[in-house]
N, C-alpha and C. Protein backbone atom coordinates (compact mmCIF):
# COMPACT_ATOMS: atom_id res chain seq x y z
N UNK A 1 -2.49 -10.63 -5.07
CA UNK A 1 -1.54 -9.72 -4.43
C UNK A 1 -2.10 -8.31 -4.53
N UNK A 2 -2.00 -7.46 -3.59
CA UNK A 2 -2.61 -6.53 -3.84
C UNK A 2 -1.47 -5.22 -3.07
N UNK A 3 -1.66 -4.26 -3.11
CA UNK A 3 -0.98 -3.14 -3.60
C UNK A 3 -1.82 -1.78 -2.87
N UNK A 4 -1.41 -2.14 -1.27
CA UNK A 4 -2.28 -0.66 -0.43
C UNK A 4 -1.46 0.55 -0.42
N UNK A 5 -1.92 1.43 -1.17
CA UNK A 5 -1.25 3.13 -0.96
C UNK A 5 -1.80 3.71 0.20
N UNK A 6 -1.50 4.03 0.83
CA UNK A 6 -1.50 5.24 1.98
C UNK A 6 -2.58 4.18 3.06
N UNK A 7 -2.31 2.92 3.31
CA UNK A 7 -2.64 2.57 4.45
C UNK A 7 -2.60 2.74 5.66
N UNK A 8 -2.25 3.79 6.18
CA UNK A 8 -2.44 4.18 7.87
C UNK A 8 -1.69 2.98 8.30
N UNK A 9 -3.46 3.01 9.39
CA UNK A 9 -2.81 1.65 10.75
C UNK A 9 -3.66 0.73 9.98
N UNK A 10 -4.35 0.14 9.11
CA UNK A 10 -4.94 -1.02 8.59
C UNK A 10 -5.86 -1.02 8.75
N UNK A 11 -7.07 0.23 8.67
CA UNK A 11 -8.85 -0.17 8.67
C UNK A 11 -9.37 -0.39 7.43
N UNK A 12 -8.29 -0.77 6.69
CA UNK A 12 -8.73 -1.48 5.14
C UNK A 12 -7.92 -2.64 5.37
N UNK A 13 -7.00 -3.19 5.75
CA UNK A 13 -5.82 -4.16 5.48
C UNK A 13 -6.48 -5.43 6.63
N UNK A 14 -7.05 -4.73 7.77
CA UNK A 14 -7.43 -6.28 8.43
C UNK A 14 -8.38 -6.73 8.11
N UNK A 15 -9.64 -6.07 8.02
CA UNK A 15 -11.33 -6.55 7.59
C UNK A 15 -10.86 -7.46 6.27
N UNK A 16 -10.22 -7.10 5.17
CA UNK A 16 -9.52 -8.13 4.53
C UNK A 16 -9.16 -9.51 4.26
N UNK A 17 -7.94 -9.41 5.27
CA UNK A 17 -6.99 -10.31 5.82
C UNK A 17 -8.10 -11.26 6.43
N UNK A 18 -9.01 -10.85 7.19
CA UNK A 18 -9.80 -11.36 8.40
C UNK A 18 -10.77 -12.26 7.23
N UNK A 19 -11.04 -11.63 6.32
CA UNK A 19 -12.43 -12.22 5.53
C UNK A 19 -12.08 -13.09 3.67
N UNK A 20 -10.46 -13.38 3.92
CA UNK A 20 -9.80 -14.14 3.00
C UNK A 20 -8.65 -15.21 3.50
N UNK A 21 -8.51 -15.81 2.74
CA UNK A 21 -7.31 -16.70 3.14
C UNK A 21 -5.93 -16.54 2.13
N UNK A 22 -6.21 -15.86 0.84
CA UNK A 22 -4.95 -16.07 -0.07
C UNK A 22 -4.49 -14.97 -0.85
N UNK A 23 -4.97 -14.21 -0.17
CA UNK A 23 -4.62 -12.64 -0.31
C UNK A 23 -3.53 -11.85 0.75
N UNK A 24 -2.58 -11.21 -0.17
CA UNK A 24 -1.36 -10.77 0.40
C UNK A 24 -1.41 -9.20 0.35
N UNK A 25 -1.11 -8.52 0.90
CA UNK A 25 -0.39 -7.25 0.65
C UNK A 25 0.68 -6.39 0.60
N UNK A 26 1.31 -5.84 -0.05
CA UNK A 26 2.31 -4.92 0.66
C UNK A 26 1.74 -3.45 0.72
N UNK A 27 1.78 -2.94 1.47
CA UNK A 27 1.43 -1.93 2.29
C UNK A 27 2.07 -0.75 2.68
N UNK A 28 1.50 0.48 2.11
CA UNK A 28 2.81 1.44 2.65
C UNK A 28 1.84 2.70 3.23
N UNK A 29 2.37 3.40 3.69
CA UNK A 29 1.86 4.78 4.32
C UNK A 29 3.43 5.91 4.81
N UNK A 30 3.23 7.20 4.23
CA UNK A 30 3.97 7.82 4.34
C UNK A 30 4.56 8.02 6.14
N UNK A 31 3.47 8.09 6.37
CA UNK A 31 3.37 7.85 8.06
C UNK A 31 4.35 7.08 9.08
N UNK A 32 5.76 7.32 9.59
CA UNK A 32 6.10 5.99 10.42
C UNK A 32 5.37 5.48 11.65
N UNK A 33 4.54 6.80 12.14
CA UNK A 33 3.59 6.59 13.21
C UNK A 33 2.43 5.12 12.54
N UNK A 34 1.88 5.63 11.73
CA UNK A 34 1.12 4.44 11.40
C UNK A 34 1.52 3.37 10.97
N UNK A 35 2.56 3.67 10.32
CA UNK A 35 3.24 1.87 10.32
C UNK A 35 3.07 1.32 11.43
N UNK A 36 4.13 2.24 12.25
CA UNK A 36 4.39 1.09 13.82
C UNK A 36 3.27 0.90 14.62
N UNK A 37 1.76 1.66 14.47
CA UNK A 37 0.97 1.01 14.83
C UNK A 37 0.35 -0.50 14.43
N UNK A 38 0.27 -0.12 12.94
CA UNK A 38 -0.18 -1.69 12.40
C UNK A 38 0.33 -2.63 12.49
N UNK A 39 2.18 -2.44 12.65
CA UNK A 39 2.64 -3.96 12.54
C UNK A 39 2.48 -4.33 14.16
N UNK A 40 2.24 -3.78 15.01
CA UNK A 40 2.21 -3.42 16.47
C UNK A 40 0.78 -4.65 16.79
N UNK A 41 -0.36 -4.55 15.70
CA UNK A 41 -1.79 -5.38 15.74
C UNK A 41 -1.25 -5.75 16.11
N UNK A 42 -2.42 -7.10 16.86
CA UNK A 42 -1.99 -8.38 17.47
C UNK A 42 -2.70 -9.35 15.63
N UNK A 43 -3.47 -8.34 15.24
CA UNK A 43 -3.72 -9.22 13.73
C UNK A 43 -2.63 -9.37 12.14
N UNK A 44 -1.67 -8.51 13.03
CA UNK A 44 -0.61 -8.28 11.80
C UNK A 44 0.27 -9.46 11.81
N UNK A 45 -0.21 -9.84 10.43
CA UNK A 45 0.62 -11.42 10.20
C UNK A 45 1.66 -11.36 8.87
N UNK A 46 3.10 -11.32 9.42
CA UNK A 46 4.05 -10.85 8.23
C UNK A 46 4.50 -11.42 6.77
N UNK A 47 3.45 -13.23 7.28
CA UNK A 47 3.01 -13.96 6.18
C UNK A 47 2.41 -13.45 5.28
N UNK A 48 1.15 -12.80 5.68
CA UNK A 48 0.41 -12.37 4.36
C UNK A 48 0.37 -10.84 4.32
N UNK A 49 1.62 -9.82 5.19
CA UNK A 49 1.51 -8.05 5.04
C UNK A 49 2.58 -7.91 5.67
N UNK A 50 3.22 -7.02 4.10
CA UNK A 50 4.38 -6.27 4.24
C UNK A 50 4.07 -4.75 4.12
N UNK A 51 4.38 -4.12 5.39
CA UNK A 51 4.07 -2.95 5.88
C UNK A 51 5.40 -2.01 6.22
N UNK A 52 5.12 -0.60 5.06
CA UNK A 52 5.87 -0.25 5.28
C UNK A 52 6.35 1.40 5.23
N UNK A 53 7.03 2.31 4.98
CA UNK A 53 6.91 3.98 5.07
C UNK A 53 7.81 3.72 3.26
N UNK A 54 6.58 4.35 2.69
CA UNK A 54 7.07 5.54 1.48
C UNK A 54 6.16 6.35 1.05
N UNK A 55 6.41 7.50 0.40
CA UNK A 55 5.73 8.32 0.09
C UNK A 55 5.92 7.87 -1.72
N UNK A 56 4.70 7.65 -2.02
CA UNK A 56 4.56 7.49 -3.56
C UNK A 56 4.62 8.86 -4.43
N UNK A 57 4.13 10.12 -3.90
CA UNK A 57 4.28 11.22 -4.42
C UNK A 57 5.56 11.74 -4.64
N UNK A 58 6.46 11.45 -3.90
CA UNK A 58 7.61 12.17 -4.21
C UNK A 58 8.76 11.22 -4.41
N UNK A 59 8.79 9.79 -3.87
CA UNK A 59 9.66 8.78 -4.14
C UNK A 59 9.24 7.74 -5.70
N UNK A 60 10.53 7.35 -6.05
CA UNK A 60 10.70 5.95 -6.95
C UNK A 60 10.29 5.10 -6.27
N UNK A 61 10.02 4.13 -6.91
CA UNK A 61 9.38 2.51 -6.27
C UNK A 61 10.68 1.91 -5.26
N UNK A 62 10.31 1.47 -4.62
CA UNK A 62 11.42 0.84 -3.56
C UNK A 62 11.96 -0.58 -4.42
N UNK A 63 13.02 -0.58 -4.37
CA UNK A 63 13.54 -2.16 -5.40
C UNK A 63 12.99 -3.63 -5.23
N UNK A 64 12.10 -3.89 -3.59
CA UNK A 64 11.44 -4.96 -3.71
C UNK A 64 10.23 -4.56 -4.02
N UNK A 65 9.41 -3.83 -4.64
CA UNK A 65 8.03 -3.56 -4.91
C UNK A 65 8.62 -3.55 -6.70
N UNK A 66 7.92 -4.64 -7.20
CA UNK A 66 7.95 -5.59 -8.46
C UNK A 66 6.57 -4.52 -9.53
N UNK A 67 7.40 -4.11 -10.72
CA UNK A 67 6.62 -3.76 -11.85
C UNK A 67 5.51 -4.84 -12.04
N UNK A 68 4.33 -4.44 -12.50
CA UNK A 68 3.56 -5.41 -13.79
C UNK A 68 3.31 -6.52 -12.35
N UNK A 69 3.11 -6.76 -11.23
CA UNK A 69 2.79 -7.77 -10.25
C UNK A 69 1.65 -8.02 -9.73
N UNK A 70 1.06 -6.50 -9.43
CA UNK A 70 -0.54 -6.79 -8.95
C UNK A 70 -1.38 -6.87 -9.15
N UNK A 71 -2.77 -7.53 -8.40
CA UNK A 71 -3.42 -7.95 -9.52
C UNK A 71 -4.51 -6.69 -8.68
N UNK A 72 -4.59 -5.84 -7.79
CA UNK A 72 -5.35 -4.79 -7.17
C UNK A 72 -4.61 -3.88 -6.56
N UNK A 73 -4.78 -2.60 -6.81
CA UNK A 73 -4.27 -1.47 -6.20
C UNK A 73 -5.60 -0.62 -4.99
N UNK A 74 -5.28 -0.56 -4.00
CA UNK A 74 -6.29 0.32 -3.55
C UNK A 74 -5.55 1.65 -2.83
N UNK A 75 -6.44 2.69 -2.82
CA UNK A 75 -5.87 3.96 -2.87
C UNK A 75 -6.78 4.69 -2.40
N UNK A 76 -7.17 4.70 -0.68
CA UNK A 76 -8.50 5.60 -0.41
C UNK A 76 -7.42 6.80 -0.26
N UNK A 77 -8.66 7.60 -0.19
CA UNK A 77 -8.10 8.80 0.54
C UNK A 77 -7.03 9.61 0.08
N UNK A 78 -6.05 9.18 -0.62
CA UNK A 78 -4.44 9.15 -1.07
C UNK A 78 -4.44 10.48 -1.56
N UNK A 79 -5.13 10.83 -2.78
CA UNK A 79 -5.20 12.07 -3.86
C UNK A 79 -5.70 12.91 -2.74
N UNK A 80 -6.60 12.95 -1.45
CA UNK A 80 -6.89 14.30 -1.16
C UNK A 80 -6.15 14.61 -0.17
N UNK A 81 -4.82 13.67 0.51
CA UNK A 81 -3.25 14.08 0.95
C UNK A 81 -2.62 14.90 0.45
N UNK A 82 -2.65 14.98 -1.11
CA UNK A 82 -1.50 15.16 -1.80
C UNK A 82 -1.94 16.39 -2.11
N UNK A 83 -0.59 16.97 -2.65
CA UNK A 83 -0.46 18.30 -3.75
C UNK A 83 -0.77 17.60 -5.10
N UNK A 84 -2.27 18.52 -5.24
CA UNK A 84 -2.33 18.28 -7.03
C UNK A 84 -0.86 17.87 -7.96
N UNK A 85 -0.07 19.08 -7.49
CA UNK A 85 1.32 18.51 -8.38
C UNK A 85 1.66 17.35 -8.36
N UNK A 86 1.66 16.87 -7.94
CA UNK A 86 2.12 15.02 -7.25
C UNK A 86 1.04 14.26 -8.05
N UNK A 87 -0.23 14.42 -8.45
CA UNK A 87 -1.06 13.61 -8.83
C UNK A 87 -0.60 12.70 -9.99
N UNK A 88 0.19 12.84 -11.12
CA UNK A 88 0.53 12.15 -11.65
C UNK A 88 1.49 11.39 -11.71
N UNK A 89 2.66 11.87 -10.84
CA UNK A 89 3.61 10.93 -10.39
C UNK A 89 3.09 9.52 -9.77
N UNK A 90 2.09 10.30 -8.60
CA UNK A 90 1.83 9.09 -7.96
C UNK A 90 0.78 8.07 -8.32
N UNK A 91 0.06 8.62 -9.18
CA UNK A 91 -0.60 7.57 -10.03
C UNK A 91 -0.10 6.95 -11.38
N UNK A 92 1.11 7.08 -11.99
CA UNK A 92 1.62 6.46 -12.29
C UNK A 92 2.67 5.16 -11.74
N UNK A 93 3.53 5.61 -10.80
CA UNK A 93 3.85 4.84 -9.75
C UNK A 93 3.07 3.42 -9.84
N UNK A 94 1.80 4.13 -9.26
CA UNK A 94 0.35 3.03 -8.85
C UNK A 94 0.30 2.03 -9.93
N UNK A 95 0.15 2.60 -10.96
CA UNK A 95 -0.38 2.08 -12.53
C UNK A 95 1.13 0.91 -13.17
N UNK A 96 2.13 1.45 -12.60
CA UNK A 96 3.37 0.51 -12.55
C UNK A 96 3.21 -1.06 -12.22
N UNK A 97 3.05 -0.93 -10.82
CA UNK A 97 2.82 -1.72 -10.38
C UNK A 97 2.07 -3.00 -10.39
N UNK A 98 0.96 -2.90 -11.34
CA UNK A 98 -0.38 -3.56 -11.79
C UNK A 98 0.13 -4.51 -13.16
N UNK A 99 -0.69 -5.56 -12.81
CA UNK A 99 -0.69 -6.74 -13.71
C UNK A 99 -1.26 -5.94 -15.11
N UNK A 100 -0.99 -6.16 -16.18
CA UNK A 100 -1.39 -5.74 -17.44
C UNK A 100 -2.59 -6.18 -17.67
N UNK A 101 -3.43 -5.21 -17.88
CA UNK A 101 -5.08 -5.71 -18.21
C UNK A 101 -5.65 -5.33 -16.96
């Protein structure tokens, strides 16, 4: 299970999807523009990607995004969005989320 911060429209989420079979994501991007592009793919399959708008910098975890669950977080780009101030919120957030170890 894996755990995309600031995924856009999915130029990390399909090459993925495309080159595994048992790998899931949930997916967020502050962006509603880029959401509704990705779920829009013709490769967006709601089986294996849940895509969706939050901002990790300034929001709590959304109640279906599960503590201690993932077993990968990826996070391009994310920190040079943000206000330094935000940096530790939102990497804690991140660090939430992750399988222990």
């Amino acid at each position: 299970k894996v755990f995309e911060i600031g995924c856009g429209v999915g130029n990390t989420l399909f090459p993925i999807l495309d080159a595994t079979q048992n790998v899931n994501f949930d997916s967020f991007d502050y962006s509603s523009t880029a959401i509704d592009v990705l779920k829009n793919h013709d490769k967006y399959d709601e089986q294996r990607a849940n895509a969706f708008v939050y901002d990790i910098a300034t929001q709590e975890l959304p109640s279906h995004i599960l503590k201690d669950h993932y077993d990968y977080a990826i996070m391009i780009f994310v920190l040079s969005a943000l206000s330094p101030s935000t940096f530790v919120d939102a990497i804690d957030r991140m660090v939430q989320v992750l399988k222990p170890g």
